[in-house]
N, C-alpha and C. Protein backbone atom coordinates (compact mmCIF):
# COMPACT_ATOMS: atom_id res chain seq x y z
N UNK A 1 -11.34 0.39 9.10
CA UNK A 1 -12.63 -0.26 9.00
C UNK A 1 -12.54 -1.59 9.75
N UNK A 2 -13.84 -1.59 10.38
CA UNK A 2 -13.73 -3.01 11.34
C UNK A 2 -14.90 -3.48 11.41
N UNK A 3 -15.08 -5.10 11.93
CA UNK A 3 -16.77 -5.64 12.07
C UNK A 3 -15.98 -5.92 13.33
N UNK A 4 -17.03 -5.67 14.30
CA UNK A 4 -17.33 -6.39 15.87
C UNK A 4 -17.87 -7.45 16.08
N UNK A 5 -17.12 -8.77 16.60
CA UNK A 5 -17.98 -9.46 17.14
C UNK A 5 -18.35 -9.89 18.01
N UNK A 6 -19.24 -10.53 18.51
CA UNK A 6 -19.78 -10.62 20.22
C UNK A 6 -19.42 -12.50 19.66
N UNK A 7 -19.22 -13.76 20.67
CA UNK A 7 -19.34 -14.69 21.40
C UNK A 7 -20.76 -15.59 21.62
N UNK A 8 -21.65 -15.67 21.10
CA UNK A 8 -23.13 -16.13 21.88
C UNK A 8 -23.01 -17.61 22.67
N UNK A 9 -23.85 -17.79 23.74
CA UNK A 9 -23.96 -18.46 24.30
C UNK A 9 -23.57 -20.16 23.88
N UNK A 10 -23.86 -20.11 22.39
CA UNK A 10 -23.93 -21.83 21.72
C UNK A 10 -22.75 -21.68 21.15
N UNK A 11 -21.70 -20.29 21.45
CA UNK A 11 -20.45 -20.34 20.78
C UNK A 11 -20.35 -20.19 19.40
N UNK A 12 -21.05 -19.19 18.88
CA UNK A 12 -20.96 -18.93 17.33
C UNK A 12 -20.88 -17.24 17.54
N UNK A 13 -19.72 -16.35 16.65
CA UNK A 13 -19.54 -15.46 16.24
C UNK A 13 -20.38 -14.36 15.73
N UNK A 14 -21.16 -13.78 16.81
CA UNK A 14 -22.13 -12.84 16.06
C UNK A 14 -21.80 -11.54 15.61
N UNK A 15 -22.08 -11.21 14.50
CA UNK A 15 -21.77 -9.95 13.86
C UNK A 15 -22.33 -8.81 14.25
N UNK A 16 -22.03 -8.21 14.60
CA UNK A 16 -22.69 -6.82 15.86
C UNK A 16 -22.38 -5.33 14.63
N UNK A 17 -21.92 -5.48 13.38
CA UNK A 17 -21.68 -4.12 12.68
C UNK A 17 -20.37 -3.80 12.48
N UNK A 18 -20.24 -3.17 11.24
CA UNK A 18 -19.03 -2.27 10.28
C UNK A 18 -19.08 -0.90 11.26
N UNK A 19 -17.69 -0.89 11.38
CA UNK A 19 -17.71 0.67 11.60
C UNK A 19 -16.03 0.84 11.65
N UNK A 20 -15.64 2.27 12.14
CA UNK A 20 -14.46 2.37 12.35
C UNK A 20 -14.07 2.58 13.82
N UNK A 21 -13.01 2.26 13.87
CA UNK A 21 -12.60 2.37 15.26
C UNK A 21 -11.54 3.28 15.74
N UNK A 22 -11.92 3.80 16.82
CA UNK A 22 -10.82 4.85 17.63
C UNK A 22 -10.47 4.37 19.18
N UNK A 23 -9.59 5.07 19.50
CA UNK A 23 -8.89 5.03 21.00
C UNK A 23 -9.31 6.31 21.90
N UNK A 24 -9.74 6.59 22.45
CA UNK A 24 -10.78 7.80 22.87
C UNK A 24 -10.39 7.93 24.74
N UNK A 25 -10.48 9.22 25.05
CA UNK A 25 -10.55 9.18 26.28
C UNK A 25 -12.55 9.06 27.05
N UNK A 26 -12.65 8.27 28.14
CA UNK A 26 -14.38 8.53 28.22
C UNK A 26 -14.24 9.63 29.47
N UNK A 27 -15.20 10.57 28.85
CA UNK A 27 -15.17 11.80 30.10
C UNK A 27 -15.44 11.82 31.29
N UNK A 28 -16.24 10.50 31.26
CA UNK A 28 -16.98 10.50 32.67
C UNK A 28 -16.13 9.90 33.58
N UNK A 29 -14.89 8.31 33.35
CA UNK A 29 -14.08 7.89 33.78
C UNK A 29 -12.61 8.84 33.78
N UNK A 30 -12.44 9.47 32.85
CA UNK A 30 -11.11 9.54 32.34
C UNK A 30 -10.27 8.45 31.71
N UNK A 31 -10.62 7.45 31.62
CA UNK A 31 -9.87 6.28 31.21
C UNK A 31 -10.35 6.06 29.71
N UNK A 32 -8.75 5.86 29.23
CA UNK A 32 -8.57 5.41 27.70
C UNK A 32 -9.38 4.50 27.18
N UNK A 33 -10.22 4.03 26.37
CA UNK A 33 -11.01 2.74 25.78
C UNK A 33 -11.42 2.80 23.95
N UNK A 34 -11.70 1.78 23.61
CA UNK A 34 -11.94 1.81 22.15
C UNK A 34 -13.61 1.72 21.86
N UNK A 35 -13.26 2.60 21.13
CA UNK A 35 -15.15 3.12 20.46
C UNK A 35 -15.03 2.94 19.31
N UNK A 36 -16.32 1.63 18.78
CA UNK A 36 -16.37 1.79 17.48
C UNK A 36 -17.60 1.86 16.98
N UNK A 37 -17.97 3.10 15.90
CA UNK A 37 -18.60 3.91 15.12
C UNK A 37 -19.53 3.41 14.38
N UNK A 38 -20.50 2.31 13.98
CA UNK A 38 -21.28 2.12 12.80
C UNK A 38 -20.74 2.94 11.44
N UNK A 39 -20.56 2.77 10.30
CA UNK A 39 -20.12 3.80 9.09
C UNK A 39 -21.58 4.00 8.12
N UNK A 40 -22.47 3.48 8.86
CA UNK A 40 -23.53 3.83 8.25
C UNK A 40 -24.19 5.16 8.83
N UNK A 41 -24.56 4.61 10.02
CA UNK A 41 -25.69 5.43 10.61
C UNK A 41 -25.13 5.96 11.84
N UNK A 42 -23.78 6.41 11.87
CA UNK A 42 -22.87 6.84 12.91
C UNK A 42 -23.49 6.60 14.60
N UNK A 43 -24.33 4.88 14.93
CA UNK A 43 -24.52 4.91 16.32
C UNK A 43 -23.47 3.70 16.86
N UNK A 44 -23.02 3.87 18.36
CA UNK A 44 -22.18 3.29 18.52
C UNK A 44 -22.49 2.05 18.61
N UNK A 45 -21.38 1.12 18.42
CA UNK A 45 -21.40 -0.56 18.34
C UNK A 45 -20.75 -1.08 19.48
N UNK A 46 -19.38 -0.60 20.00
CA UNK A 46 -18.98 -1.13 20.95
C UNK A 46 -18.36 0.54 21.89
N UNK A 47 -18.80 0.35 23.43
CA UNK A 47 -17.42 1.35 23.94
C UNK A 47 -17.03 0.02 24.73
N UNK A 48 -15.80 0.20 25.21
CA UNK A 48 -14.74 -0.63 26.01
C UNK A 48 -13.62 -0.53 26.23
N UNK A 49 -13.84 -0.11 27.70
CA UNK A 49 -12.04 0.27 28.81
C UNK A 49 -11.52 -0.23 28.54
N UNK A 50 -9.92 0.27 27.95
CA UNK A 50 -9.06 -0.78 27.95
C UNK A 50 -8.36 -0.90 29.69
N UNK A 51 -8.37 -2.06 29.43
CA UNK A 51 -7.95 -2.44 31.58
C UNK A 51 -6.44 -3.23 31.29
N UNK A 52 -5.65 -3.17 32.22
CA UNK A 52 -4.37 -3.84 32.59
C UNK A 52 -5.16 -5.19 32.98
N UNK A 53 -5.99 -5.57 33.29
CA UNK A 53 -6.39 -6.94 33.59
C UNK A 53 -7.17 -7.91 32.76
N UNK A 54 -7.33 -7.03 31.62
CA UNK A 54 -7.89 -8.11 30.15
C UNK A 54 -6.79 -8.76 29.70
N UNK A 55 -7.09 -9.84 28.53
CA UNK A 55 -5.96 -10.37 28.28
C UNK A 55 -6.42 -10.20 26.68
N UNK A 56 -5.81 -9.47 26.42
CA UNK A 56 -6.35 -9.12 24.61
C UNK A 56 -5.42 -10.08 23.88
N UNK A 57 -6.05 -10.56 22.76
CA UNK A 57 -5.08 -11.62 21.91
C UNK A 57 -5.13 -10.78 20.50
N UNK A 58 -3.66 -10.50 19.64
CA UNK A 58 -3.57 -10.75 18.30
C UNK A 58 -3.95 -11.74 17.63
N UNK A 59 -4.68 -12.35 16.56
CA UNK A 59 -4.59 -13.54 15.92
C UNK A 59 -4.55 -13.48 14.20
N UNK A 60 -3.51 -13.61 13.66
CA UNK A 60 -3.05 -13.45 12.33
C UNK A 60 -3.04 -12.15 12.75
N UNK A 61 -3.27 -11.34 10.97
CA UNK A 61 -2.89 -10.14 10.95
C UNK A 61 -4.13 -9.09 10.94
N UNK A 62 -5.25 -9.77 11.31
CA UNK A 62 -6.12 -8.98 11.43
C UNK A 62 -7.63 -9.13 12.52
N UNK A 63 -6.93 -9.59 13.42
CA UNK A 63 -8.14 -10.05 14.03
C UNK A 63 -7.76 -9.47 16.07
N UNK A 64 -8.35 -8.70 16.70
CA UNK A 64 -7.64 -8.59 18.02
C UNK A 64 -9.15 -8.99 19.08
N UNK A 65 -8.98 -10.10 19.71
CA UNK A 65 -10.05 -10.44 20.30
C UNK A 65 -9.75 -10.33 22.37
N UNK A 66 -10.98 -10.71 22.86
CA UNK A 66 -10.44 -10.21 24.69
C UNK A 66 -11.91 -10.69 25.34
N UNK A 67 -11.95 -11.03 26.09
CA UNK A 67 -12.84 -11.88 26.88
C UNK A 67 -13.47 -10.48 27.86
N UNK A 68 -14.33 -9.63 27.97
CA UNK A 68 -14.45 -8.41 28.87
C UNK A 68 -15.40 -8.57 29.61
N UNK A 69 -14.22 -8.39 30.71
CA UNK A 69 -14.58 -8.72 31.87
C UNK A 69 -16.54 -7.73 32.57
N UNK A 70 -16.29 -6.97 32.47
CA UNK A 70 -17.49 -6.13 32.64
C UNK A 70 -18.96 -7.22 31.70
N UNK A 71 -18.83 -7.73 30.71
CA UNK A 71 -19.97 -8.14 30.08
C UNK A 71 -19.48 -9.77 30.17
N UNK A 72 -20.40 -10.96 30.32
CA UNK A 72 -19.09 -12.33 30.47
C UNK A 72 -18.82 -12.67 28.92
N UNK A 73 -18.17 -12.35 28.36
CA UNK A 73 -18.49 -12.42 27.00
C UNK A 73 -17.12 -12.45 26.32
N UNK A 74 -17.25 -13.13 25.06
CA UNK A 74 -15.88 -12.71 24.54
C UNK A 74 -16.06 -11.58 23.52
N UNK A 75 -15.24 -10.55 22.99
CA UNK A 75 -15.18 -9.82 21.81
C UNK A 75 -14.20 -10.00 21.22
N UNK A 76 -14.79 -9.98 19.74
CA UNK A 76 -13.46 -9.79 18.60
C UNK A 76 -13.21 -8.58 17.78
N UNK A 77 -12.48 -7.76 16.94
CA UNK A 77 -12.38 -7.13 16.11
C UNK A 77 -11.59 -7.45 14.51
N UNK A 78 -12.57 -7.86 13.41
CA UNK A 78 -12.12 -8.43 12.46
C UNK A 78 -11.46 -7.00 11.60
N UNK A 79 -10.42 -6.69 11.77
CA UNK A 79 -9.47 -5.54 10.95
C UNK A 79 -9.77 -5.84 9.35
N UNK A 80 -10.43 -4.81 8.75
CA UNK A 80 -10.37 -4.79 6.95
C UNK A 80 -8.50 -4.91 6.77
N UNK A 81 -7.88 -4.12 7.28
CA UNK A 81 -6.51 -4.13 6.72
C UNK A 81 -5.86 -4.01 7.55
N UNK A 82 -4.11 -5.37 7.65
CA UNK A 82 -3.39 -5.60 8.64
C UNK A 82 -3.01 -4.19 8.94
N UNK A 83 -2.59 -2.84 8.68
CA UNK A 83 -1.94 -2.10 8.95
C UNK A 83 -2.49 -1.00 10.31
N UNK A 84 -4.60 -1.61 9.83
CA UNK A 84 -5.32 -0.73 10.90
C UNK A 84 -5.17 -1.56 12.34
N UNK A 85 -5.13 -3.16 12.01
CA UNK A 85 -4.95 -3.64 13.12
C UNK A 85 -3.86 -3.95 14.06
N UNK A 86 -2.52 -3.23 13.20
CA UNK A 86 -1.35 -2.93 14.28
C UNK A 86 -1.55 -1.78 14.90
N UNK A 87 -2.10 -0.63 14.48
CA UNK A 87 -1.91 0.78 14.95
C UNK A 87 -3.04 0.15 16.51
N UNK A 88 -4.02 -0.11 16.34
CA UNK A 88 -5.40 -0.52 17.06
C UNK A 88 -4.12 -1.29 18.47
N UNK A 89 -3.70 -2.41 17.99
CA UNK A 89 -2.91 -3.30 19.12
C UNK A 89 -1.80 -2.15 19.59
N UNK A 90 -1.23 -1.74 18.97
CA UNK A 90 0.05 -1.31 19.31
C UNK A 90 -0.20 -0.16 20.77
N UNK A 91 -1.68 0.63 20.40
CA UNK A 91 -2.66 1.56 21.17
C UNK A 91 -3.13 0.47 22.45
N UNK A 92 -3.62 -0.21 22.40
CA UNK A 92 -3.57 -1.25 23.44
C UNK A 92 -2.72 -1.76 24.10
N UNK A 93 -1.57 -2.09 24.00
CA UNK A 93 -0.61 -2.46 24.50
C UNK A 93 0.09 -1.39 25.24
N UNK A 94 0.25 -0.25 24.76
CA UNK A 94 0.59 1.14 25.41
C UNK A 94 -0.12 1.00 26.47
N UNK A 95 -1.28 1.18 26.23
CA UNK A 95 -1.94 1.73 27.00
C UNK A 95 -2.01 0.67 28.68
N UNK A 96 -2.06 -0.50 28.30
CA UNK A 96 -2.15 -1.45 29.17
C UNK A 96 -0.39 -1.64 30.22
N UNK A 97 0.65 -1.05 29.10
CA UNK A 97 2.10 -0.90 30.12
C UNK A 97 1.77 0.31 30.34
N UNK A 98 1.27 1.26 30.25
CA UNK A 98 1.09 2.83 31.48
C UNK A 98 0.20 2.80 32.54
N UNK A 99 -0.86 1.69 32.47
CA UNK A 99 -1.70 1.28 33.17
C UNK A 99 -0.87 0.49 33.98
N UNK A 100 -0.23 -0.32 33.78
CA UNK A 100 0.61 -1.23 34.88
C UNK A 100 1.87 -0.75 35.33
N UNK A 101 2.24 0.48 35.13
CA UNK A 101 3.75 0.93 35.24
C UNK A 101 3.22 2.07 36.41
N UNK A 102 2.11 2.53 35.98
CA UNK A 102 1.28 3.72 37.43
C UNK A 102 1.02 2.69 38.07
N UNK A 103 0.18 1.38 37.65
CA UNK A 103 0.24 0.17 39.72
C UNK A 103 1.09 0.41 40.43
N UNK A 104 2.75 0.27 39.39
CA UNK A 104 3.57 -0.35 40.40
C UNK A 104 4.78 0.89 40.69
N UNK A 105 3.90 2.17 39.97
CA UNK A 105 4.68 3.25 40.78
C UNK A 105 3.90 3.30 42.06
N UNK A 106 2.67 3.32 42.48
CA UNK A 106 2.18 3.98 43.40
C UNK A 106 1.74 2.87 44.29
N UNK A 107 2.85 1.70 44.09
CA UNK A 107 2.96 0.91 45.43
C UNK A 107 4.04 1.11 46.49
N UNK A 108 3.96 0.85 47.84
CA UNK A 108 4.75 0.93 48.48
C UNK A 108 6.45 1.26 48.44
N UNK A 109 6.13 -0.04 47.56
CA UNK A 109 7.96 -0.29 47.38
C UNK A 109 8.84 1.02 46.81
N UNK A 110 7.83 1.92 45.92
CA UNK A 110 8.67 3.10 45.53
C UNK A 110 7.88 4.10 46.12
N UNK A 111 7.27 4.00 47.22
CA UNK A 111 7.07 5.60 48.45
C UNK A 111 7.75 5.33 49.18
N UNK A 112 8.83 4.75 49.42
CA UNK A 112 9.73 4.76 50.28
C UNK A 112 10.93 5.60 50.13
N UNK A 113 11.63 6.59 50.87
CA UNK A 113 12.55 7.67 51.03
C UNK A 113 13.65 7.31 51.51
């Protein structure tokens, strides 16, 4: 269980909705990103690529926030319980070293024979 929050312009924390969150592939990209669910009225609250070029922050044990780039905005995710918000980071962080480990396979330096 998680609340989303958006950043507003005067710098106050807006509450965008409860829902739960997953790690999802999007069909149309192919690329990994986190979708989270409303638990009410099952419509979505947030989708968002995870990219090798965000800079996602842990803060305490339940909070994983990231400035995304696509919207100028910051987002947060306030975790109900530390345990959902390691599995959530730990999925991010993966995902962001396979994202940067395919850059720097399919640079030069290792097509060389």
């Amino acid at each position: 269980r998680v609340k989303v929050y958006r950043l507003t312009d005067d710098g106050k924390w807006d509450d965008q909705g409860t829902g739960h969150v997953i790690v999802d592939y999007f069909k149309r990209t192919k690329e990994l990103g986190l979708i989270v669910i409303d638990e009410k009225d099952n419509e979505t609250i947030l989708v968002h690529q995870i990219s090798s070029n965000e800079i996602y922050r842990r803060q305490e044990d339940t909070i994983i926030s990231w400035r995304d780039s696509n919207f100028p905005t910051d987002l947060a995710l306030s975790f109900q319980e530390p345990v959902g918000c390691s599995y959530i980071w730990d999925q991010i962080i993966g995902i962001q070293r396979d994202l940067q480990f395919n850059t720097i396979g399919t640079s030069d330096i290792y097509q060389r024979t």
